[in-house]
Protein backbone atom coordinates (compact mmCIF):
# COMPACT_ATOMS: atom_id res chain seq x y z
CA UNK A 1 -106.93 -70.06 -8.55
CA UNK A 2 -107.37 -69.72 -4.80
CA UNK A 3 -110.47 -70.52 -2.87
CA UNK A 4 -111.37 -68.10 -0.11
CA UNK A 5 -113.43 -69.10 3.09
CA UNK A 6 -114.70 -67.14 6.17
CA UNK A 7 -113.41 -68.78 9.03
CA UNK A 8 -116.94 -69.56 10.77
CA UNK A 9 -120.50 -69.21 9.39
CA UNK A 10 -120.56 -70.27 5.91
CA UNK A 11 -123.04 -72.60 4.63
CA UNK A 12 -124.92 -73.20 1.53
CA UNK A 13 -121.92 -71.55 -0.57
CA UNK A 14 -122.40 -68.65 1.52
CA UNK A 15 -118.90 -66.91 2.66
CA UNK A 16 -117.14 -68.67 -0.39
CA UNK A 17 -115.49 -67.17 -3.33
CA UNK A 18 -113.56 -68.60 -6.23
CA UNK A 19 -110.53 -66.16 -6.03
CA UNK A 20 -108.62 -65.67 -9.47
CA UNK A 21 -106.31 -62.94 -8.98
CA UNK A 22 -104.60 -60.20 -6.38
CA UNK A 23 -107.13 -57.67 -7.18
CA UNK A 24 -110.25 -59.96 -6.44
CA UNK A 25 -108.67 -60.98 -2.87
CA UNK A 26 -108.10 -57.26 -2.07
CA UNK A 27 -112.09 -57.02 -3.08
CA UNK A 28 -113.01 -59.76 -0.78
CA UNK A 29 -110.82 -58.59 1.89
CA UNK A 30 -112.83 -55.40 2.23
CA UNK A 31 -115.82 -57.70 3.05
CA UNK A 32 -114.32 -60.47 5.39
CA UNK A 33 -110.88 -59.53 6.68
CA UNK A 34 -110.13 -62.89 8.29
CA UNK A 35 -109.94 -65.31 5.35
CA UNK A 36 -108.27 -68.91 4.88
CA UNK A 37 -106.93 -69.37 1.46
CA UNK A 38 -106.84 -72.84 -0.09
CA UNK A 39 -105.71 -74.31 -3.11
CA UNK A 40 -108.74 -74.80 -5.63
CA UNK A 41 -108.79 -78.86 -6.15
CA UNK A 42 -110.01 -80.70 -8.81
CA UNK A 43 -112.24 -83.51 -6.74
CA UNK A 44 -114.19 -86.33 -8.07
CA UNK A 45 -116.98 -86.22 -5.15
CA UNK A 46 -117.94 -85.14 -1.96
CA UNK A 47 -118.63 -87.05 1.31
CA UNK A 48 -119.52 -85.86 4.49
CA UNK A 49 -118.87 -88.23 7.80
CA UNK A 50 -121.42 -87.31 10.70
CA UNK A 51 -119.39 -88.31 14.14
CA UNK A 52 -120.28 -87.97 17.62
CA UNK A 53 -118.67 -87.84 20.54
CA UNK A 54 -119.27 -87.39 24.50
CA UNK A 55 -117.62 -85.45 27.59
CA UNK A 56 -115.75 -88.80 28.64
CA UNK A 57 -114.53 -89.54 24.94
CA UNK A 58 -116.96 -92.20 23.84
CA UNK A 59 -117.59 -91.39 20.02
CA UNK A 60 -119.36 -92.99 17.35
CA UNK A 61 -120.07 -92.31 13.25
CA UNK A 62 -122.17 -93.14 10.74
CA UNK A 63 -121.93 -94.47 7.47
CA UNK A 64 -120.14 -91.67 4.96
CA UNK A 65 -122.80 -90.23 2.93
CA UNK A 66 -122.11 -88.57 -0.75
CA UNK A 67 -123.32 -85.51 -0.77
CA UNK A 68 -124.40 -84.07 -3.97
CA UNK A 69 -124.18 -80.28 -4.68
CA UNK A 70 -125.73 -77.66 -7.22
CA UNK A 71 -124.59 -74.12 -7.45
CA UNK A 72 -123.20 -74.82 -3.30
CA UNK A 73 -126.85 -76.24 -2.22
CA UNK A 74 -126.55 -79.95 -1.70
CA UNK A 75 -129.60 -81.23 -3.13
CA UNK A 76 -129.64 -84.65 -2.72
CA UNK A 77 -127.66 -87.38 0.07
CA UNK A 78 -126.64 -90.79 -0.52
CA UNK A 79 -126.07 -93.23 2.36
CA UNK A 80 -123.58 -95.16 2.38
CA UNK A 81 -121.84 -93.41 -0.22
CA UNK A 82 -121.97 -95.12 -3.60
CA UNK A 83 -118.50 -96.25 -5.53
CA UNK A 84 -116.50 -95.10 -2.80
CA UNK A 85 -114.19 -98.06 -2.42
CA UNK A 86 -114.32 -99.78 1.32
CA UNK A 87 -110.64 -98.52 2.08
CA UNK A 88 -111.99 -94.62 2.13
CA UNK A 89 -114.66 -95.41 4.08
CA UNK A 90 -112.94 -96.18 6.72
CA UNK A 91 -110.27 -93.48 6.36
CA UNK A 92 -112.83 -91.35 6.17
CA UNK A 93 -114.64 -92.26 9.24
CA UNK A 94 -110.99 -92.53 11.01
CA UNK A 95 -110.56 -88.57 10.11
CA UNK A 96 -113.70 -87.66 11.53
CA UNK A 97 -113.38 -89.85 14.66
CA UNK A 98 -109.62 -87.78 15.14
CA UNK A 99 -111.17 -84.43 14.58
CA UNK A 100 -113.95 -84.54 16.92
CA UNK A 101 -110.99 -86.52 19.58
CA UNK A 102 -108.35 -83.72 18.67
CA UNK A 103 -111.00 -80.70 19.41
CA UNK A 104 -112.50 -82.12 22.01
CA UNK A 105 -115.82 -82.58 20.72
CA UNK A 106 -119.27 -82.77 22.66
CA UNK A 107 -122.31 -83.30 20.42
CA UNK A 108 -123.23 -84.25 16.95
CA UNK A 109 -120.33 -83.03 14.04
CA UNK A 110 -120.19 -83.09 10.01
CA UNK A 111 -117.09 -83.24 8.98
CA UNK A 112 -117.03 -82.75 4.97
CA UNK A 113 -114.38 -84.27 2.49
CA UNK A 114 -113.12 -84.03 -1.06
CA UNK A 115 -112.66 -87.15 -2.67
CA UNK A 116 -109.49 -86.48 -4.99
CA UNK A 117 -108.54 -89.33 -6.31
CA UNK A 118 -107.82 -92.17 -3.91
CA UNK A 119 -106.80 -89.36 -0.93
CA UNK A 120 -109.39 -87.41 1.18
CA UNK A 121 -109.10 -83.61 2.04
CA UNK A 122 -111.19 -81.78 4.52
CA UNK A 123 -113.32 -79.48 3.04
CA UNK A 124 -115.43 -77.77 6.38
CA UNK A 125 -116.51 -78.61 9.90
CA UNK A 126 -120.18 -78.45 11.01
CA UNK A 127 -120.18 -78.79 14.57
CA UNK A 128 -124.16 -79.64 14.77
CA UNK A 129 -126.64 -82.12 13.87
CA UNK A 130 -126.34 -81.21 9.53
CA UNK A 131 -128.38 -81.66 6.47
CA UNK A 132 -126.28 -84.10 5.36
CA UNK A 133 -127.21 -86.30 8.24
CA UNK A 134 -131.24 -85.86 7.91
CA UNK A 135 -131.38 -89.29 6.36
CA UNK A 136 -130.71 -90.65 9.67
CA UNK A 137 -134.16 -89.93 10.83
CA UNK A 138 -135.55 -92.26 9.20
CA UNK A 139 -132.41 -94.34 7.75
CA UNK A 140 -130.72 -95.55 10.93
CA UNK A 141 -131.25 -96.68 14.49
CA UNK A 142 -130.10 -93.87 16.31
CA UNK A 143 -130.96 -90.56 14.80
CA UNK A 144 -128.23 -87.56 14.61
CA UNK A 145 -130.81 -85.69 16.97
CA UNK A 146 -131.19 -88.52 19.51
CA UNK A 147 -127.44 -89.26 19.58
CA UNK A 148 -126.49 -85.42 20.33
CA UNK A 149 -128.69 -85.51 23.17
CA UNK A 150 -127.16 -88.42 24.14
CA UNK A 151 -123.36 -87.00 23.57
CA UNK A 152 -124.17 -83.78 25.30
CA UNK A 153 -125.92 -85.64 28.26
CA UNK A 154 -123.03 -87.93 28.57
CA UNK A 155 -124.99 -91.16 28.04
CA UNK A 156 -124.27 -94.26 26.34
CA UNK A 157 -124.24 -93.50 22.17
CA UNK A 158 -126.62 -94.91 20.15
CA UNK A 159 -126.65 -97.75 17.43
CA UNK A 160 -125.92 -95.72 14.58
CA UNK A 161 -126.33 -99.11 11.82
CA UNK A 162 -128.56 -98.14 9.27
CA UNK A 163 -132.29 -99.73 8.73
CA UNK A 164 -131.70 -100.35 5.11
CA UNK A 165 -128.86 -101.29 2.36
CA UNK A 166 -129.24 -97.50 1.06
CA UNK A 167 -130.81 -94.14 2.27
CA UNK A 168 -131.38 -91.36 -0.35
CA UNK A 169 -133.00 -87.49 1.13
CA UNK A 170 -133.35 -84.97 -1.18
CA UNK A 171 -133.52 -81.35 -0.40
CA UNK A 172 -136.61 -79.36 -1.06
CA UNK A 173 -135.47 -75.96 -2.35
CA UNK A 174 -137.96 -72.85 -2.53
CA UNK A 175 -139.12 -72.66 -6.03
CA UNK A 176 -142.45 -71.61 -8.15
CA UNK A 177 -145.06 -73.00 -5.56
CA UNK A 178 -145.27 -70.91 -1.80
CA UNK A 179 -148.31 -73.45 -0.64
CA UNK A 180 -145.80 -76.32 0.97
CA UNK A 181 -149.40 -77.57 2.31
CA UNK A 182 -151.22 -79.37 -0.62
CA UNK A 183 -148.25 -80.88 -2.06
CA UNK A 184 -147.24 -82.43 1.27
CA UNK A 185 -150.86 -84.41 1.44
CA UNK A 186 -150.48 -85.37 -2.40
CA UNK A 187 -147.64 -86.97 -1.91
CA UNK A 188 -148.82 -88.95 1.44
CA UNK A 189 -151.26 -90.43 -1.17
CA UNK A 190 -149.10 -90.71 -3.56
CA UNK A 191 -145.95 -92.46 -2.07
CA UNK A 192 -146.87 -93.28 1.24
CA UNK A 193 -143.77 -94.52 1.78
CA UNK A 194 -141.76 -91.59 1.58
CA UNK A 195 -140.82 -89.39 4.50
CA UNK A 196 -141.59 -85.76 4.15
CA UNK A 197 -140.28 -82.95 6.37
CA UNK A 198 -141.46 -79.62 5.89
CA UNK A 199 -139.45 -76.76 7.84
CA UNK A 200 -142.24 -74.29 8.19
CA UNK A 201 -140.04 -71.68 6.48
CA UNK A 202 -140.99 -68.68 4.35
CA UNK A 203 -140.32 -69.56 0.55
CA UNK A 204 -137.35 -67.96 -1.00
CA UNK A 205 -135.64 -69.16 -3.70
CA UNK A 206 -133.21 -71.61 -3.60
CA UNK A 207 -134.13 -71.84 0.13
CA UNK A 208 -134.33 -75.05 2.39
CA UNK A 209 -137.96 -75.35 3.55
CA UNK A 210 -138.32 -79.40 3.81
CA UNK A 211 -136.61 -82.63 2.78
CA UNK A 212 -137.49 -86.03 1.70
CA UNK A 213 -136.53 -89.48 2.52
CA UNK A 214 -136.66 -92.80 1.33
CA UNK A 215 -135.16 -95.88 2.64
CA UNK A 216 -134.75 -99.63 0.94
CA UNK A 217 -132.52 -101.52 -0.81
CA UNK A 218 -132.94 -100.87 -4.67
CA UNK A 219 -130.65 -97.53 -5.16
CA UNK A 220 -132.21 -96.53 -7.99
CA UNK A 221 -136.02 -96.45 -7.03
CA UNK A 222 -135.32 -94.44 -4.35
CA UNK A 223 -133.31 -91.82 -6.59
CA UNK A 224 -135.75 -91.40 -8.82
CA UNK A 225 -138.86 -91.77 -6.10
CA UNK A 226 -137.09 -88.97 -4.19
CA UNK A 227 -136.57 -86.81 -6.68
CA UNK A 228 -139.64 -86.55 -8.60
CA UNK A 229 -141.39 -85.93 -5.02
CA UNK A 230 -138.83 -83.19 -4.29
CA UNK A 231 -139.54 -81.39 -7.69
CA UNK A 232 -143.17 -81.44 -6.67
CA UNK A 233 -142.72 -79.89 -3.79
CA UNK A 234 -140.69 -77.30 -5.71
CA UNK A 235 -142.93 -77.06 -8.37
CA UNK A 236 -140.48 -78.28 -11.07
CA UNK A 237 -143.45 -80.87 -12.04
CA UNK A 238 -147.53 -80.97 -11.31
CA UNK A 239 -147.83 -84.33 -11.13
């Protein structure tokens, strides 16, 4: 099996399809003409390095984050990325740092990799501030936001260490509840601790309309604080 991706504006499994034989590509190719084929891989996770870089060539990245997917939606980020041994880190953030070098990069990037085995593949290029780098709101000193103004304005890059051992945002996908309001205060009461964004989108399924984020240095607390608040937002749970 092949996988087929349009060459620009895909996201959120969007302009991706698992392609098992001739007929199927000819089906696709009467929808998107300009395709590039790769080789379905059998990956153990995904990562994605956020990297930034300026007119005169200064560049900086972040910790890799693992990024964890459902149905092509990441749902939830890790930061630094758990169990990925010290060696890929650094390859990884080498990769990203050549990218955004070899294309001349100005601004924020997310460049997203396959883990397959002990090797690392490039899965897609974000050329943006990304969801998989929200947790640097909150989770490091320089923000993907404030560094890309700084990249673009050509001023000195930001810190980008991170505040805490571990930073965990999960996204909050449209679900059963359409009042984002009442939720959001329950949970300042509840966890007051947690960071809550809400994106001020109309709900639609399976939709980004907010994140969460939690920052410390017990890994599992934060897993399980995030995600209970993000199925309350969703509606998954009412309490």
């Amino acid at each position: 099996p092949l996988i087929a991706k349009s060459i620009s504006g895909g996201y959120d499994g969007r302009g991706v399809w698992v392609v098992g034989s001739e007929s199927e590509l000819a089906e696709i190719l009467k929808i998107q003409p300009r395709l590039l084929l790769e080789e379905k891989l059998k990956f153990t996770t995904e990562i994605a390095v956020m990297v930034a870089r300026s007119p005169h060539g200064q560049a900086a990245t972040w910790p890799p984050t693992l990024t964890i997917q459902r149905d092509g939606i990441c749902i939830q980020t890790i930061t630094p990325a758990p169990d990925l041994s010290d060696t890929l880190k650094v390859s990884a953030q080498e990769i990203a740092l050549k990218i955004a070098d070899v294309i001349g990069l100005v601004g924020v990037m997310a460049v997203e990799l396959f883990v397959v085995d002990d090797q690392l593949v490039v899965n897609e290029l974000a050329a943006r501030p990304h969801n998989s780098g929200h947790w640097s709101i909150e989770g490091s000193v320089t923000s993907q936001f404030e560094q890309h103004l700084r990249a673009i304005l050509d001023l000195p890059l930001g810190d980008t260490s991170m505040r805490a051992e571990f930073a965990v945002m999960g996204n909050v996908l449209g679900g059963a509840k359409t009042d984002m309001y009442r939720p959001y205060l329950h949970l300042f009461a509840r966890t007051p601790y947690l960071k809550v964004h809400q994106y001020r989108k109309e709900v639609r399924a399976g939709r980004k309309v907010g994140h969460v984020t939690a920052i410390g240095n017990n890994l599992t607390t934060l897993e399980s604080e995030v995600s209970h608040a993000v199925n309350y937002m969703n509606g998954v749970v009412d309490e």
